[in-house]
Protein backbone atom coordinates (compact mmCIF):
# COMPACT_ATOMS: atom_id res chain seq x y z
CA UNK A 1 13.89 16.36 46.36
CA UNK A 2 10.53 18.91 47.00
CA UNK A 3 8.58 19.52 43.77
CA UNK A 4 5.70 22.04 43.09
CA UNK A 5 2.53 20.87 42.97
CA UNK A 6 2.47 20.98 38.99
CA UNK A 7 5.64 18.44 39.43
CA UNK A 8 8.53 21.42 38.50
CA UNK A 9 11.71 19.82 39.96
CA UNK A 10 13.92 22.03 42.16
CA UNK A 11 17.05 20.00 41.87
CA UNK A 12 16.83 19.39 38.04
CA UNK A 13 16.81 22.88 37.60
CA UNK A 14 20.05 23.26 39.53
CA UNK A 15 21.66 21.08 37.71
CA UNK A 16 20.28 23.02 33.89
CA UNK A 17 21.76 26.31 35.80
CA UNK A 18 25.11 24.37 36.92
CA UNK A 19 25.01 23.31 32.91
CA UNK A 20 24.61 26.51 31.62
CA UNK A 21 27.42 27.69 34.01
CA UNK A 22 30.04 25.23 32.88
CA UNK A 23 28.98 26.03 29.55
CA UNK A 24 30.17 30.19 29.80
CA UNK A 25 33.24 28.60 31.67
CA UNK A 26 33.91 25.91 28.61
CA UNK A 27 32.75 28.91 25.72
CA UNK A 28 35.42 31.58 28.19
CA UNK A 29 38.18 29.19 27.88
CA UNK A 30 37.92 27.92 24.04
CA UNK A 31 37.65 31.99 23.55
CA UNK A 32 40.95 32.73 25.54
CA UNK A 33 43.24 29.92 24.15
CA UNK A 34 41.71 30.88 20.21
CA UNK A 35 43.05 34.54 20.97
CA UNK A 36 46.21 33.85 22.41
CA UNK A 37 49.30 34.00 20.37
CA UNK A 38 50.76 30.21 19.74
CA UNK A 39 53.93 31.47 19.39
CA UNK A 40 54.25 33.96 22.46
CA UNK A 41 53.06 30.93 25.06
CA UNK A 42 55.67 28.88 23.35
CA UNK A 43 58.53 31.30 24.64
CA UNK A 44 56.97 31.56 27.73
CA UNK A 45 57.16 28.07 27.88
CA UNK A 46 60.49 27.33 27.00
CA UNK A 47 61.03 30.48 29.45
CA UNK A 48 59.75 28.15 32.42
CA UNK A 49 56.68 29.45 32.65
CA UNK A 50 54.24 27.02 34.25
CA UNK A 51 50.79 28.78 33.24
CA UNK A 52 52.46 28.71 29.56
CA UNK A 53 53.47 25.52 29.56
CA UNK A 54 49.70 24.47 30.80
CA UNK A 55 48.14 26.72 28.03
CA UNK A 56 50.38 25.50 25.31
CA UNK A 57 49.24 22.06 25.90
CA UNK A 58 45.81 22.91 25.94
CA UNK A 59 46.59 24.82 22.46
CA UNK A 60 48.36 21.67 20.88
CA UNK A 61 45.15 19.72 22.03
CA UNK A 62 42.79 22.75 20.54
CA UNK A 63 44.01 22.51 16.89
CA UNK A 64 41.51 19.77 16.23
CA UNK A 65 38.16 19.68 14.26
CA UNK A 66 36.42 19.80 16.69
CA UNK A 67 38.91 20.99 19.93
CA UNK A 68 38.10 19.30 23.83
CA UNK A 69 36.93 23.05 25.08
CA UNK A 70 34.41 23.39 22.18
CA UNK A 71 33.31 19.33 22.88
CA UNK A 72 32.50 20.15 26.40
CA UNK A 73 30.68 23.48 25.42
CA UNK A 74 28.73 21.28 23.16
CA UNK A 75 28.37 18.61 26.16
CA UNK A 76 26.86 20.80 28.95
CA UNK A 77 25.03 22.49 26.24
CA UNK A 78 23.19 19.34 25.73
CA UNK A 79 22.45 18.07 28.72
CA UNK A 80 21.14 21.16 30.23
CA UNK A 81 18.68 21.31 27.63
CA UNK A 82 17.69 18.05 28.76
CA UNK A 83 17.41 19.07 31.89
CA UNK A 84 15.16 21.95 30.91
CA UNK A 85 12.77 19.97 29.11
CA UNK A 86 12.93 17.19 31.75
CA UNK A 87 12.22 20.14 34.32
CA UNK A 88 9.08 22.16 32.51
CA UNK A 89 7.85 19.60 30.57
CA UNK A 90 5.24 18.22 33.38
CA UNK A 91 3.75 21.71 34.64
CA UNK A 92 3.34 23.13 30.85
CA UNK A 93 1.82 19.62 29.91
CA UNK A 94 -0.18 19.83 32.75
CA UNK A 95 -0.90 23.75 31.70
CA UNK A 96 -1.94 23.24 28.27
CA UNK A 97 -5.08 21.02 29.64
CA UNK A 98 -7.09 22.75 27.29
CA UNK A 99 -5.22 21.34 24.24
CA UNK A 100 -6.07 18.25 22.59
CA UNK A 101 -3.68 15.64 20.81
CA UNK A 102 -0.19 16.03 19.85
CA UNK A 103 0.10 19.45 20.05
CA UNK A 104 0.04 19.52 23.91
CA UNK A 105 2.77 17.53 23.65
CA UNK A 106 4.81 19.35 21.24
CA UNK A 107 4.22 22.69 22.77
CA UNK A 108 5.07 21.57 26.30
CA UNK A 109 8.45 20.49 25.20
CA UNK A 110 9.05 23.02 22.34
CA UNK A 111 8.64 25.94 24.43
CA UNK A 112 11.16 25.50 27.20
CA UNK A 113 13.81 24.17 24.56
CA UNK A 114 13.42 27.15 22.47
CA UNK A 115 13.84 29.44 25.99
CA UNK A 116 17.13 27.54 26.71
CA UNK A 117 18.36 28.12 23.13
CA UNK A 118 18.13 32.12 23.56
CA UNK A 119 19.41 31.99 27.09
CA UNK A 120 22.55 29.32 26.27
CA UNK A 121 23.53 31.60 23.29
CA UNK A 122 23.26 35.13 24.72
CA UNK A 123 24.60 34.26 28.42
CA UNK A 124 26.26 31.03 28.09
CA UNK A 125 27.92 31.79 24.48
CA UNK A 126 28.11 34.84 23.21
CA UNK A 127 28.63 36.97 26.20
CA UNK A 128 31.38 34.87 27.62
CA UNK A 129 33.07 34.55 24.48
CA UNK A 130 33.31 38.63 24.09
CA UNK A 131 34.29 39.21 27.83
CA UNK A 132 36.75 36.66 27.61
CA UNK A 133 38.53 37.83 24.33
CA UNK A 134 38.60 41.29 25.61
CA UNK A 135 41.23 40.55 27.63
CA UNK A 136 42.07 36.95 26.88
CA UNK A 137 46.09 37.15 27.80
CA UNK A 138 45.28 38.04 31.24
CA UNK A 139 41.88 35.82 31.73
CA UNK A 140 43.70 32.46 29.94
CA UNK A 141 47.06 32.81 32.44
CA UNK A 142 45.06 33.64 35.14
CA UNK A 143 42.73 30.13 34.93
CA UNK A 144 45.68 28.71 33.09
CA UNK A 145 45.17 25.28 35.48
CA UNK A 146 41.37 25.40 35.45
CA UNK A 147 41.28 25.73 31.75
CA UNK A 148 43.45 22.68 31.33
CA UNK A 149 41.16 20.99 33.52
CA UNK A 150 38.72 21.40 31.44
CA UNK A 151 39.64 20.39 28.42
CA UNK A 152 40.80 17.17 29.87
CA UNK A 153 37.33 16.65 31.45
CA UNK A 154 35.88 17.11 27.72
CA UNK A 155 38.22 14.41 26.59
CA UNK A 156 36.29 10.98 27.04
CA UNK A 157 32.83 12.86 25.41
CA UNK A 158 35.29 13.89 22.70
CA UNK A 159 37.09 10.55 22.09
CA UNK A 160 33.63 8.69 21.84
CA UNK A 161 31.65 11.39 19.27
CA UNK A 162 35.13 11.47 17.44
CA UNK A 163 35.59 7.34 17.50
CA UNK A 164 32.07 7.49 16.20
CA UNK A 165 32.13 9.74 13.35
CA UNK A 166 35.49 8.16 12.12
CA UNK A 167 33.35 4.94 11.99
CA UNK A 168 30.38 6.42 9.68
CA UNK A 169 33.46 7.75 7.46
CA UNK A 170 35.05 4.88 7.03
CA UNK A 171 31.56 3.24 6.00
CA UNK A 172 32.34 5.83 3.05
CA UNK A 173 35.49 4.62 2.55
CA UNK A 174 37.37 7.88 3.68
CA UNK A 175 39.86 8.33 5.60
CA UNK A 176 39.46 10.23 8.70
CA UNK A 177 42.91 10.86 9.63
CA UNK A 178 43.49 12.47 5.92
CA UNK A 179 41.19 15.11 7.03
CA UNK A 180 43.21 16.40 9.99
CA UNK A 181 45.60 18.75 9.04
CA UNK A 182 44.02 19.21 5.87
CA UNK A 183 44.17 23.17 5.61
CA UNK A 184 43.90 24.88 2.42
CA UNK A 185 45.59 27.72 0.07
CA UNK A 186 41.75 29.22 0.69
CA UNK A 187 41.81 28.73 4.18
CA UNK A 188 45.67 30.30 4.35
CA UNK A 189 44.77 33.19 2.51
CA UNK A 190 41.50 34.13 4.52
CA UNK A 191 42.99 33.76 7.25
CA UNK A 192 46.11 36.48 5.97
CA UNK A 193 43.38 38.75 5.03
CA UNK A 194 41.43 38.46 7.98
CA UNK A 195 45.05 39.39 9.84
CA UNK A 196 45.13 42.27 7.32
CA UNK A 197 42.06 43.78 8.20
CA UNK A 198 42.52 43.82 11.81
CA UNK A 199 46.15 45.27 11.29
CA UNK A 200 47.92 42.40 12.00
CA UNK A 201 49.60 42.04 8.99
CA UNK A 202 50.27 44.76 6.48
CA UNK A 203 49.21 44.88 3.03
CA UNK A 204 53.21 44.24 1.62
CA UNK A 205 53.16 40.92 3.88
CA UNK A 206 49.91 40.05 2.91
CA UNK A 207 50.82 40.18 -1.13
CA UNK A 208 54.07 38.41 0.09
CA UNK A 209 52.36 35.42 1.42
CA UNK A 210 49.97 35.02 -1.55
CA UNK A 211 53.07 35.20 -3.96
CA UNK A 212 54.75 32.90 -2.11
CA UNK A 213 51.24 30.41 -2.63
CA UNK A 214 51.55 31.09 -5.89
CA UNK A 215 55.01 30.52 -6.25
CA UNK A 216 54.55 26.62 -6.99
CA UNK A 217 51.96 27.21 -9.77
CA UNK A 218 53.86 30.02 -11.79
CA UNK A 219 55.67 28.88 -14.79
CA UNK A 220 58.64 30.38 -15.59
CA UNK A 221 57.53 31.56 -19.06
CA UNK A 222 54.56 33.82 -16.95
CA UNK A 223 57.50 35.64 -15.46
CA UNK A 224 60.25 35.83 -17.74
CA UNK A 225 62.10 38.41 -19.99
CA UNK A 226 60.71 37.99 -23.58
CA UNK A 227 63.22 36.93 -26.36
CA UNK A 228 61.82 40.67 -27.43
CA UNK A 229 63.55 42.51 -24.72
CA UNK A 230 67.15 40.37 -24.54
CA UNK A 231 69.72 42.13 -25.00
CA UNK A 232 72.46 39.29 -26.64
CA UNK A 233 75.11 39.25 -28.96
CA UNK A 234 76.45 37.04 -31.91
CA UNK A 235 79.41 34.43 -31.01
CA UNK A 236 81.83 36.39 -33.49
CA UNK A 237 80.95 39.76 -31.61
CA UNK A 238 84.43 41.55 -30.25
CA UNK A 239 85.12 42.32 -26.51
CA UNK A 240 84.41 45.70 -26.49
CA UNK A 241 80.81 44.84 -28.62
CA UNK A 242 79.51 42.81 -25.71
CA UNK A 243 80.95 45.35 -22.96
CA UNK A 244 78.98 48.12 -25.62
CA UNK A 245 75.93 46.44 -25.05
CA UNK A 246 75.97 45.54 -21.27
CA UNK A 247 76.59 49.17 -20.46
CA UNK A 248 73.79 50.22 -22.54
CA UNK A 249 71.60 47.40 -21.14
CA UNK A 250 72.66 47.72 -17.62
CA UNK A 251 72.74 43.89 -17.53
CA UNK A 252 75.30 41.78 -15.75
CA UNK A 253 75.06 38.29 -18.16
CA UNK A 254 74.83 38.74 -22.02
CA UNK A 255 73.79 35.66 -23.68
CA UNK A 256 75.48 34.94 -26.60
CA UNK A 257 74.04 32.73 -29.81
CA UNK A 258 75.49 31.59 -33.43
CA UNK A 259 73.16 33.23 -36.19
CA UNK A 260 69.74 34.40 -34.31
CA UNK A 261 68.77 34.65 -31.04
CA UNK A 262 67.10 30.49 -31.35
CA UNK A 263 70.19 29.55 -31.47
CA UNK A 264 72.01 30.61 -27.72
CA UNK A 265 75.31 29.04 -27.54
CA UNK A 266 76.38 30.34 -24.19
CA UNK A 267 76.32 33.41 -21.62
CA UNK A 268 78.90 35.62 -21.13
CA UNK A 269 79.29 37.05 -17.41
CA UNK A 270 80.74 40.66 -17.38
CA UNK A 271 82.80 40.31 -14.09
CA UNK A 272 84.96 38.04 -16.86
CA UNK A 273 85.80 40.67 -18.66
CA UNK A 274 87.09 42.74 -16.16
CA UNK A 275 90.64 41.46 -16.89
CA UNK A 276 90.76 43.70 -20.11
CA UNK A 277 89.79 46.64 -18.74
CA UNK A 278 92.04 49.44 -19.39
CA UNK A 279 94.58 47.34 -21.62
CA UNK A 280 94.43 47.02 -25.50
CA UNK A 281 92.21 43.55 -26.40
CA UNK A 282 93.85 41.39 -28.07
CA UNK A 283 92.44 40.82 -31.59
CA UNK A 284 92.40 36.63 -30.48
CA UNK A 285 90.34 37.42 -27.92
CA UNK A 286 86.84 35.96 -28.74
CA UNK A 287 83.33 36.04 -26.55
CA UNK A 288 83.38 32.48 -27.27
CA UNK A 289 86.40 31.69 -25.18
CA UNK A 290 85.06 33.94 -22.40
CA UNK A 291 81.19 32.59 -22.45
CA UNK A 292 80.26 30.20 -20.17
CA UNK A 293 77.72 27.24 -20.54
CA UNK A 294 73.80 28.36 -21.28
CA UNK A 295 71.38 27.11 -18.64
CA UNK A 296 68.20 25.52 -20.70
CA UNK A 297 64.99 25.52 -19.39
CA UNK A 298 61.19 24.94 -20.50
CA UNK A 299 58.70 27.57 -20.29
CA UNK A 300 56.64 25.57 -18.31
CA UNK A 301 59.40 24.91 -15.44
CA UNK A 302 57.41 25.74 -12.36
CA UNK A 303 59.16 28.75 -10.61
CA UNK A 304 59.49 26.79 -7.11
CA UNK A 305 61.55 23.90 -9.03
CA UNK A 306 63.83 26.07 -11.18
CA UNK A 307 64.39 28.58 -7.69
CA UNK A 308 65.81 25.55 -6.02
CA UNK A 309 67.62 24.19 -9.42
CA UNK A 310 69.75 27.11 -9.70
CA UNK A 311 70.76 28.21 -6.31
CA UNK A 312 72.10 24.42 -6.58
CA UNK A 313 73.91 24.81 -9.80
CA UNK A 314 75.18 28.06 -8.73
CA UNK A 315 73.63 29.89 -11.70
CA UNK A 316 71.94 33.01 -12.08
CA UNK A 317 70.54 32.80 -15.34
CA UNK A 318 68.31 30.56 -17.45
CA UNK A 319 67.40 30.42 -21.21
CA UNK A 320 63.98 29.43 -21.40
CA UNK A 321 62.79 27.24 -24.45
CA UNK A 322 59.48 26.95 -26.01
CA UNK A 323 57.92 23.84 -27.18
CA UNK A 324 59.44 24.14 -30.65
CA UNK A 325 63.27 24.42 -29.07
CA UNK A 326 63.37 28.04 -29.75
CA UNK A 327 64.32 30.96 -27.38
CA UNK A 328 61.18 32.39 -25.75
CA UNK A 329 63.11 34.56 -23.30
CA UNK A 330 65.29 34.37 -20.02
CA UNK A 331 64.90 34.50 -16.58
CA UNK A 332 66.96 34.82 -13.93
CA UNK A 333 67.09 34.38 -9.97
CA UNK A 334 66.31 38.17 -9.50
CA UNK A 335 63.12 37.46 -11.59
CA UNK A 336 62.39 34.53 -9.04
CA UNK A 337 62.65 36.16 -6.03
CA UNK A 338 60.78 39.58 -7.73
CA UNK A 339 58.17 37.79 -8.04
CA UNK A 340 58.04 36.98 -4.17
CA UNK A 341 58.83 40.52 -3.07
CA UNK A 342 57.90 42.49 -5.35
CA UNK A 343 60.40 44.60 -8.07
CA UNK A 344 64.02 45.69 -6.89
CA UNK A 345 65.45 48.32 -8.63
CA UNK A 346 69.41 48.42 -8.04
CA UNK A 347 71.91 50.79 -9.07
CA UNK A 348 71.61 49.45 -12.84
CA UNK A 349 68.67 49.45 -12.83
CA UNK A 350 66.76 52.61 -15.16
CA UNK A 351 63.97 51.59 -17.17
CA UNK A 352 60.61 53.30 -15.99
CA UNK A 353 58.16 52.03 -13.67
CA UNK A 354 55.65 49.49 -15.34
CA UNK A 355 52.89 51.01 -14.14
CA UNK A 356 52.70 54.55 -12.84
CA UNK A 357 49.31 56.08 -11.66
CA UNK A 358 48.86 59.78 -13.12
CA UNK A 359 45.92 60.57 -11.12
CA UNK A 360 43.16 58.86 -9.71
CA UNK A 361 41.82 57.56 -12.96
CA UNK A 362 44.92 57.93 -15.36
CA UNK A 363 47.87 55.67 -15.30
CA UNK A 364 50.86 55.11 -17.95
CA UNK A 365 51.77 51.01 -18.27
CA UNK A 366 54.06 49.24 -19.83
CA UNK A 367 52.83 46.96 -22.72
CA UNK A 368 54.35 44.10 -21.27
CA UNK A 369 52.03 44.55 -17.77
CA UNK A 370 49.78 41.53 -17.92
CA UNK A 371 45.80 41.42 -18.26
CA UNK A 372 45.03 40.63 -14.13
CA UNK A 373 47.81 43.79 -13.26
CA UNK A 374 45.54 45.59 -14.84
CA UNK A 375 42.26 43.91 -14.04
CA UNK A 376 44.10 44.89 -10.38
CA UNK A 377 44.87 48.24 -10.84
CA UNK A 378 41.40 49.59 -12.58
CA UNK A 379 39.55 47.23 -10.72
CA UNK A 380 37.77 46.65 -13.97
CA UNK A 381 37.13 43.27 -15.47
CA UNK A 382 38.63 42.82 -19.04
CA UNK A 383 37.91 40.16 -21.02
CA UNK A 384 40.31 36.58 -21.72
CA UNK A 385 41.49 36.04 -25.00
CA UNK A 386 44.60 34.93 -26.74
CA UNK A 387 46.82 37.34 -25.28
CA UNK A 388 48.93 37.97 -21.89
CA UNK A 389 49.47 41.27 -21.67
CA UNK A 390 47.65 44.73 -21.83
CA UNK A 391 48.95 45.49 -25.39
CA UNK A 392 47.90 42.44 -27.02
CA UNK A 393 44.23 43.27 -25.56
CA UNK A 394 45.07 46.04 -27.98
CA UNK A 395 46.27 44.78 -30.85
CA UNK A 396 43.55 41.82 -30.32
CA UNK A 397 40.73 45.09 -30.43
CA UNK A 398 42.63 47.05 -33.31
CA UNK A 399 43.28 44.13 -35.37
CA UNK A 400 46.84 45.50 -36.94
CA UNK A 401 50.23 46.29 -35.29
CA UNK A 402 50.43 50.45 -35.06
CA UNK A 403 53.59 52.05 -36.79
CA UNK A 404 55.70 54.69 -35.50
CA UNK A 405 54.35 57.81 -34.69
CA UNK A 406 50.97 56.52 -34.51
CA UNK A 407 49.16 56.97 -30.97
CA UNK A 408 45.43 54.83 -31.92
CA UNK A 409 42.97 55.02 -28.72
CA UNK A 410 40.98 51.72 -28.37
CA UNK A 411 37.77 50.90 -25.55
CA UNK A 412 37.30 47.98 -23.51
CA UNK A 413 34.84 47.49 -20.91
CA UNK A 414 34.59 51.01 -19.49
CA UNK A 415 38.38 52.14 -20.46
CA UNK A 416 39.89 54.16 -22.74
CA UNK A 417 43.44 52.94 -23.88
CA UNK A 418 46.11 54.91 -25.62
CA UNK A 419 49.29 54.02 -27.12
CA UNK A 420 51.61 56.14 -26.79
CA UNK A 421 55.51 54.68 -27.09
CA UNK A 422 55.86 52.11 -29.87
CA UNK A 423 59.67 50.10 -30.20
CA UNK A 424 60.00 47.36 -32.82
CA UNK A 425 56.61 47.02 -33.21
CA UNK A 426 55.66 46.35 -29.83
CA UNK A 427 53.78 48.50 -27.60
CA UNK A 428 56.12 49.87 -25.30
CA UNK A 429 54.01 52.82 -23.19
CA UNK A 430 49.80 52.87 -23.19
CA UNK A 431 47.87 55.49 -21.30
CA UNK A 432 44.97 54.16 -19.54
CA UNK A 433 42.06 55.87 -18.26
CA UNK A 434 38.90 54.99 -16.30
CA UNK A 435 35.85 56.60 -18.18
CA UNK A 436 33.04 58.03 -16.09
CA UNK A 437 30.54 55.32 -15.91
CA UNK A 438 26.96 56.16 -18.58
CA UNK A 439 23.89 57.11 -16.86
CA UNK A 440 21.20 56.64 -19.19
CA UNK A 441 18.32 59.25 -18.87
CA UNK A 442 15.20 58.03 -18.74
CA UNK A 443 12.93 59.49 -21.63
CA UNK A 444 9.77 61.73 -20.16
CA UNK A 445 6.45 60.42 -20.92
């Protein structure tokens, strides 16, 4: 093969150029098959389509540390930067007579290395990568055959690096087949809001899927109704006491206890008392013979467990016990799946919106609205302490429970809270409002 007279070799530089053009082909491809939707070429598979059923292998094959497309990209990379070197190296050696020592040597294989690098990311990288994605549907169906071609070529390069590297990890005493479908609640969630910010996925679906994550890490006292806000009744209560309070409550299931509200004894289910409706109760009649068995639970019952534990007993409500055996509220499977999808108000359903925004720096909250709702909301910071909700952070800063008809106005970090409802001692209603933030002037000389 002719040379130059400074010993630059024709053919190896053919073969860096044929490098750098499977490279753009390999970098194309692996762009394509990332943009493509799984799930689409999976129906045109199963439709018949050949193309589809080409690219869905070579999507099965892609999911992968490190996929065949992106091996080969790294492959040809490689070796046409050998090639470069190998091709320049003599005539820049040979130019940099004037230099003494290493640094002849250095430069004359530094400097065509580094002109590769720029060239094999702009042309044979990043370019085909963005013209590719552009209109990857069209561009991966179209080279559907060549693509799979491809990747099968990168195969053997990728079987040896991987056969390697699982050798040096096992040296470590790991595992490298526990690492290959290990994808995290992190890596779930970035990729949802990633989807969200290119419109993929609105911002309903997005809070859905992170619920959902959370789901098997929510206790069931985090998202039940406090023993505060039951409405029960005692087990010598009449039949029209217990209808009495489920019409006032709007509530379905009235649980019923012996003495205090510790001490639940069963639930009674208002579609049992239907039977007595319009006729005169007979004075035998007794909640106790109408109640049904109470469904115990701990507080710390994770919510995924105690969903599928009830829609196997057939239940729809659960008293949930603290530590000490007491009642520390109830929950039921509307409570579960609200805290999937969000709230769902029915036809019984009255009570006023937990949090309602006023204006853009006003809102009205329940007490019961916990410390991160609100963190949410004002996008404000507030400190941890041994509370839950938004009105303990305000009996924590007040140091004394309010009475009726008081309305006290505390501050914490850059908001000014109001009470404004109190029931039973509890803070029922707080006004919140975001304060402008201080500018301090700076004093004149």
């Amino acid at each position: 093969m002719p040379e130059d007279p400074d010993g630059l070799s024709i053919f190896t530089l053919l073969l860096m150029f044929a490098c750098l053009a499977l490279s753009a082909l390999y970098a194309a491809g692996e762009s394509a098959v990332n943009s493509l939707s799984a799930s689409q070429v999976k129906r045109d598979a199963e439709a018949g389509d050949k193309k589809a059923k080409s690219l869905a292998k070579t999507i099965q094959a892609q999911v992968s540390v490190v996929s065949p497309l992106q091996s080969g990209l790294f492959f040809c990379g490689l070796l046409g930067l050998s090639f470069c070197v190998a091709a320049f190296y003599g005539p820049l050696y040979s130019a940099f007579y004037a230099l003494e020592g290493h640094l002849r040597s250095v430069l004359a294989g530094l400097l065509p290395a580094a002109a590769y690098i720029l060239v094999f990311f702009m042309f044979a990288d990043l370019l085909p990568k963005k013209a590719a994605r552009h209109s990857a549907e069209r561009f991966a169906y179209r080279h559907a055959k060549l693509i799979r071609r491809m990747s099968k070529s990168a195969m053997p390069f990728l079987w040896f690096t991987s056969g390697v590297a699982n050798c040096c990890l096992r040296l470590f005493r790991i595992d490298p087949h526990s690492l290959d479908d290990a994808v995290t609640e992190a890596e779930i969630l970035q990729m949802v809001g990633e989807g969200e910010e290119r419109g993929v996925i609105e911002e309903t679906e997005k809070d859905m899927i992170a619920n959902i994550l959370d789901f098997n890490d929510t206790a069931a006292g985090e998202i039940m109704t406090h023993r505060t806000d039951v409405a029960a009744v005692p087990d010598d209560a009449s039949i029209s006491q217990v209808v009495a309070v489920a019409i006032e409550h709007g509530c379905s299931r009235v649980p019923v206890y012996h003495e205090d509200i510790d001490s639940v004894v069963g639930v009674c289910y208002v579609k049992d008392l239907l039977p007595y409706v319009g006729i005169q109760v007979p004075e035998a009649a007794s909640v106790v013979q109408l109640m049904r068995p109470a469904y115990f639970i701990p507080e710390t019952k994770k919510c995924s467990q105690l969903f599928t534990e009830m829609t196997e007993r057939k239940v729809q409500i659960a008293i949930v016990v603290d530590e000490y055996g007491g009642t520390a509220g109830i929950i039921t499977l509307e409570d579960l799946v609200e805290s999937i999808v969000g709230n769902i108000q029915d036809e019984y359903d009255h009570e006023e919106e937990e949090i309602r925004q006023v204006s853009e720096t006003e809102f009205t909250v329940d007490g019961t609205a916990s410390i991160d709702e609100i963190s949410d909301l004002t996008g404000v910071e507030l400190p941890e302490g041994n509370y839950d909700t938004i009105a303990g952070l305000v009996t924590e800063i007040l140091g004394y429970i309010p009475k009726q008809g008081e309305h006290p106005q505390v501050r914490a970090e850059g908001l000014s809270i109001t009470v404004l409802e109190i029931d039973d001692q509890r803070l029922s209603r707080l006004l919140i409002v975001k304060e402008p933030p201080v500018v301090e002037e700076e004093d004149e000389d």
